[in-house]
C-alpha atoms as a PDB file:
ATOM      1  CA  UNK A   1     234.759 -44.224  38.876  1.00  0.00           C
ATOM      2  CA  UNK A   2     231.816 -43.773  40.681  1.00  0.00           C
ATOM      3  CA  UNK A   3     230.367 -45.923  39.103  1.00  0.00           C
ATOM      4  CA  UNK A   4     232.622 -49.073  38.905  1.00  0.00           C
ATOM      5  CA  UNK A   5     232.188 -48.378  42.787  1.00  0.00           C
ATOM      6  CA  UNK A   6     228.790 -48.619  42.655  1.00  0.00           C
ATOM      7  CA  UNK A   7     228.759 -51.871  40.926  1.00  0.00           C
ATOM      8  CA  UNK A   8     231.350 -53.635  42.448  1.00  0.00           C
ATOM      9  CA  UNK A   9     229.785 -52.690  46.304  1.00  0.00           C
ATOM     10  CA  UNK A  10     226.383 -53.966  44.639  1.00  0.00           C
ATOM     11  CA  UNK A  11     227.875 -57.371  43.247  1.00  0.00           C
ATOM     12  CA  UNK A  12     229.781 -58.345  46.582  1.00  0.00           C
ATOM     13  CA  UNK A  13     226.339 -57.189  48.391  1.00  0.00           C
ATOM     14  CA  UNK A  14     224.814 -59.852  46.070  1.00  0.00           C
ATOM     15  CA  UNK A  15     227.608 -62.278  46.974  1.00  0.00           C
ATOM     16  CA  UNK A  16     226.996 -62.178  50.468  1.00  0.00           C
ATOM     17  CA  UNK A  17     223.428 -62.935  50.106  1.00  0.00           C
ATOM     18  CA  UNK A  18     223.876 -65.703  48.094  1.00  0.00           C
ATOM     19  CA  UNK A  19     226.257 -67.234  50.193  1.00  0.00           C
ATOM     20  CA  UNK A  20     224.107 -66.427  53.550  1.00  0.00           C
ATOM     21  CA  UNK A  21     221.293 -68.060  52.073  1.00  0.00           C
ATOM     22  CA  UNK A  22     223.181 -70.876  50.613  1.00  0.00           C
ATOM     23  CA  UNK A  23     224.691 -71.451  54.745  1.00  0.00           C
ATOM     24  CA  UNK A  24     221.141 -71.358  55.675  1.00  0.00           C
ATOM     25  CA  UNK A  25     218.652 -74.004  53.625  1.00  0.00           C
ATOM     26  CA  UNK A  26     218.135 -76.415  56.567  1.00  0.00           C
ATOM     27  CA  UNK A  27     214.514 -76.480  57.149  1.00  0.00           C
ATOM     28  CA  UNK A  28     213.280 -74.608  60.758  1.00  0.00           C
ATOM     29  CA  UNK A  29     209.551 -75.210  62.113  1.00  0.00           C
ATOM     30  CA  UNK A  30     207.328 -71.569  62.265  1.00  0.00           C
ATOM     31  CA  UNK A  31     204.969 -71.393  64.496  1.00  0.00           C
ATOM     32  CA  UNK A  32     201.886 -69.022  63.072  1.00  0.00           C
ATOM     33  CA  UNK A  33     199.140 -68.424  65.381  1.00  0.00           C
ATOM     34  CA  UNK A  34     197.779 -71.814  65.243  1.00  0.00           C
ATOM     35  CA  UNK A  35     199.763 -73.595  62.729  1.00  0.00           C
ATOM     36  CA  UNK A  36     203.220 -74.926  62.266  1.00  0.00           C
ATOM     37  CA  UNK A  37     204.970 -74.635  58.539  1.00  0.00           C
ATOM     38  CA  UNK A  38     208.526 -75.730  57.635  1.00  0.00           C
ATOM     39  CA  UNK A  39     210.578 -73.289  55.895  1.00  0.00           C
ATOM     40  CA  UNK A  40     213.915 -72.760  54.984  1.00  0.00           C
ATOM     41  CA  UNK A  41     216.178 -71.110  57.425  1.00  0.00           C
ATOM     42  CA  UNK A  42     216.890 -68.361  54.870  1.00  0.00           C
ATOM     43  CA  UNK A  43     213.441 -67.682  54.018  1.00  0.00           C
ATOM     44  CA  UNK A  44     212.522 -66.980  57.748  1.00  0.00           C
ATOM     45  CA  UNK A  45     215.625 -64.498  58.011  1.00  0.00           C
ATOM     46  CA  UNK A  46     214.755 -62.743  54.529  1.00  0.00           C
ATOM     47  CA  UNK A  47     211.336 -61.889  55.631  1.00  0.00           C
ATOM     48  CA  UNK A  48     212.830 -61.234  59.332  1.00  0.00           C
ATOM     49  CA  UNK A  49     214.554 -58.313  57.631  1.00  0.00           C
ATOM     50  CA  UNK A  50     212.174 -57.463  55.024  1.00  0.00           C
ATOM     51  CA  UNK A  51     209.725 -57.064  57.561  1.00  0.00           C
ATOM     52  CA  UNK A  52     212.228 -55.146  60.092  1.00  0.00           C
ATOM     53  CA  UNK A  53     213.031 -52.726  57.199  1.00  0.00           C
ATOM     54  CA  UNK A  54     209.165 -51.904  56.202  1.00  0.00           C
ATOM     55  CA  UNK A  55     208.610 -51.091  60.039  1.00  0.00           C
ATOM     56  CA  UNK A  56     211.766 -48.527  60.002  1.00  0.00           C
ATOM     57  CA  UNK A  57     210.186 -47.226  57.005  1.00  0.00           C
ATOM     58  CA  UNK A  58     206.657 -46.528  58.692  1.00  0.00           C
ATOM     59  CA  UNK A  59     208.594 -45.303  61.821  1.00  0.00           C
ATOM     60  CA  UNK A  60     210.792 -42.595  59.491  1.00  0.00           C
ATOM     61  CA  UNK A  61     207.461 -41.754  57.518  1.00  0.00           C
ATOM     62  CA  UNK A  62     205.528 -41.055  61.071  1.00  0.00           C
ATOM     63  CA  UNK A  63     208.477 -39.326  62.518  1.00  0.00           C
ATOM     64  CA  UNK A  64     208.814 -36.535  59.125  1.00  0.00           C
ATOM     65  CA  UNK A  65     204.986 -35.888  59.420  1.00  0.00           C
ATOM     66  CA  UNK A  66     205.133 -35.238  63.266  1.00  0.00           C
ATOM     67  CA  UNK A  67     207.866 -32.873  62.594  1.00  0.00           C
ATOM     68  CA  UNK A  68     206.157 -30.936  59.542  1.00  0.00           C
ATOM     69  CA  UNK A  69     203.349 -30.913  61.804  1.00  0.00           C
ATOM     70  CA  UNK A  70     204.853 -28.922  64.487  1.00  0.00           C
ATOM     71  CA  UNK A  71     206.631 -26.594  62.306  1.00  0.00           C
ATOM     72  CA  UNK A  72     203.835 -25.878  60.405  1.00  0.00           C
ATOM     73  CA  UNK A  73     202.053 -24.947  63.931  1.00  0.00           C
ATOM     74  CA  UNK A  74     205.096 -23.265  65.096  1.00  0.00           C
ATOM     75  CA  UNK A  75     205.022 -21.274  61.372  1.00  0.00           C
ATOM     76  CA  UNK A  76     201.324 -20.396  62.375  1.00  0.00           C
ATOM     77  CA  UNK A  77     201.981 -19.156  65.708  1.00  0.00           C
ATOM     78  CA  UNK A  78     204.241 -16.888  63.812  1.00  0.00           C
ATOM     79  CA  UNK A  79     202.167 -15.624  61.627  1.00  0.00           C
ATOM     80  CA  UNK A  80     199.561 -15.318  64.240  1.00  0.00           C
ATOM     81  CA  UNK A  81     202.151 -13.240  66.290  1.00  0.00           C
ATOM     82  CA  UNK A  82     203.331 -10.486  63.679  1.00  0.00           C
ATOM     83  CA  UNK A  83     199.609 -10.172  62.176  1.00  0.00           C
ATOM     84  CA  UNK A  84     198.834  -9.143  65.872  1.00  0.00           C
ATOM     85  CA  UNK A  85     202.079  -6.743  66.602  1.00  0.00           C
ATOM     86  CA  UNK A  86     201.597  -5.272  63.615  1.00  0.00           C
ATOM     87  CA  UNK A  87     197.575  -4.323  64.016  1.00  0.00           C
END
């Protein structure tokens, strides 16, 4: 069952790019540093969200090490605590 959900969420997923990108093939000047390129409208929105997603990514990756950072300094400070009470 789970399965058959899996599927069908992935196939209208699919659907809705297709048709997205389909709704968006006029051509839309990109202006890049010092030089303009045509592409379609779709392209520039794929790699709008490609580009969004790889960022959240980094951001998520940054955030877990910060956090195993402190609690490995906060596990430390533990140690360091009950190695003292207990001398």
């Amino acid at each position: 069952m789970l399965r058959i959900l899996k599927w069908l969420l992935l196939t209208t997923l699919l659907l809705l790019v297709l048709i997205v990108s389909f709704q968006n093939l006029t051509k839309v000047q990109v202006h890049l540093l010092f030089s303009t390129i045509e592409l379609p409208q779709a392209v520039v929105l794929a790699s709008a969200l490609i580009i969004g997603f790889v960022m959240r990514l980094q951001v998520n990756a940054l955030w877990r090490v910060r956090n195993w950072r402190a609690k490995a300094a906060k596990d430390k400070q533990k140690e360091k605590s009950l190695a003292e009470s207990g001398s």
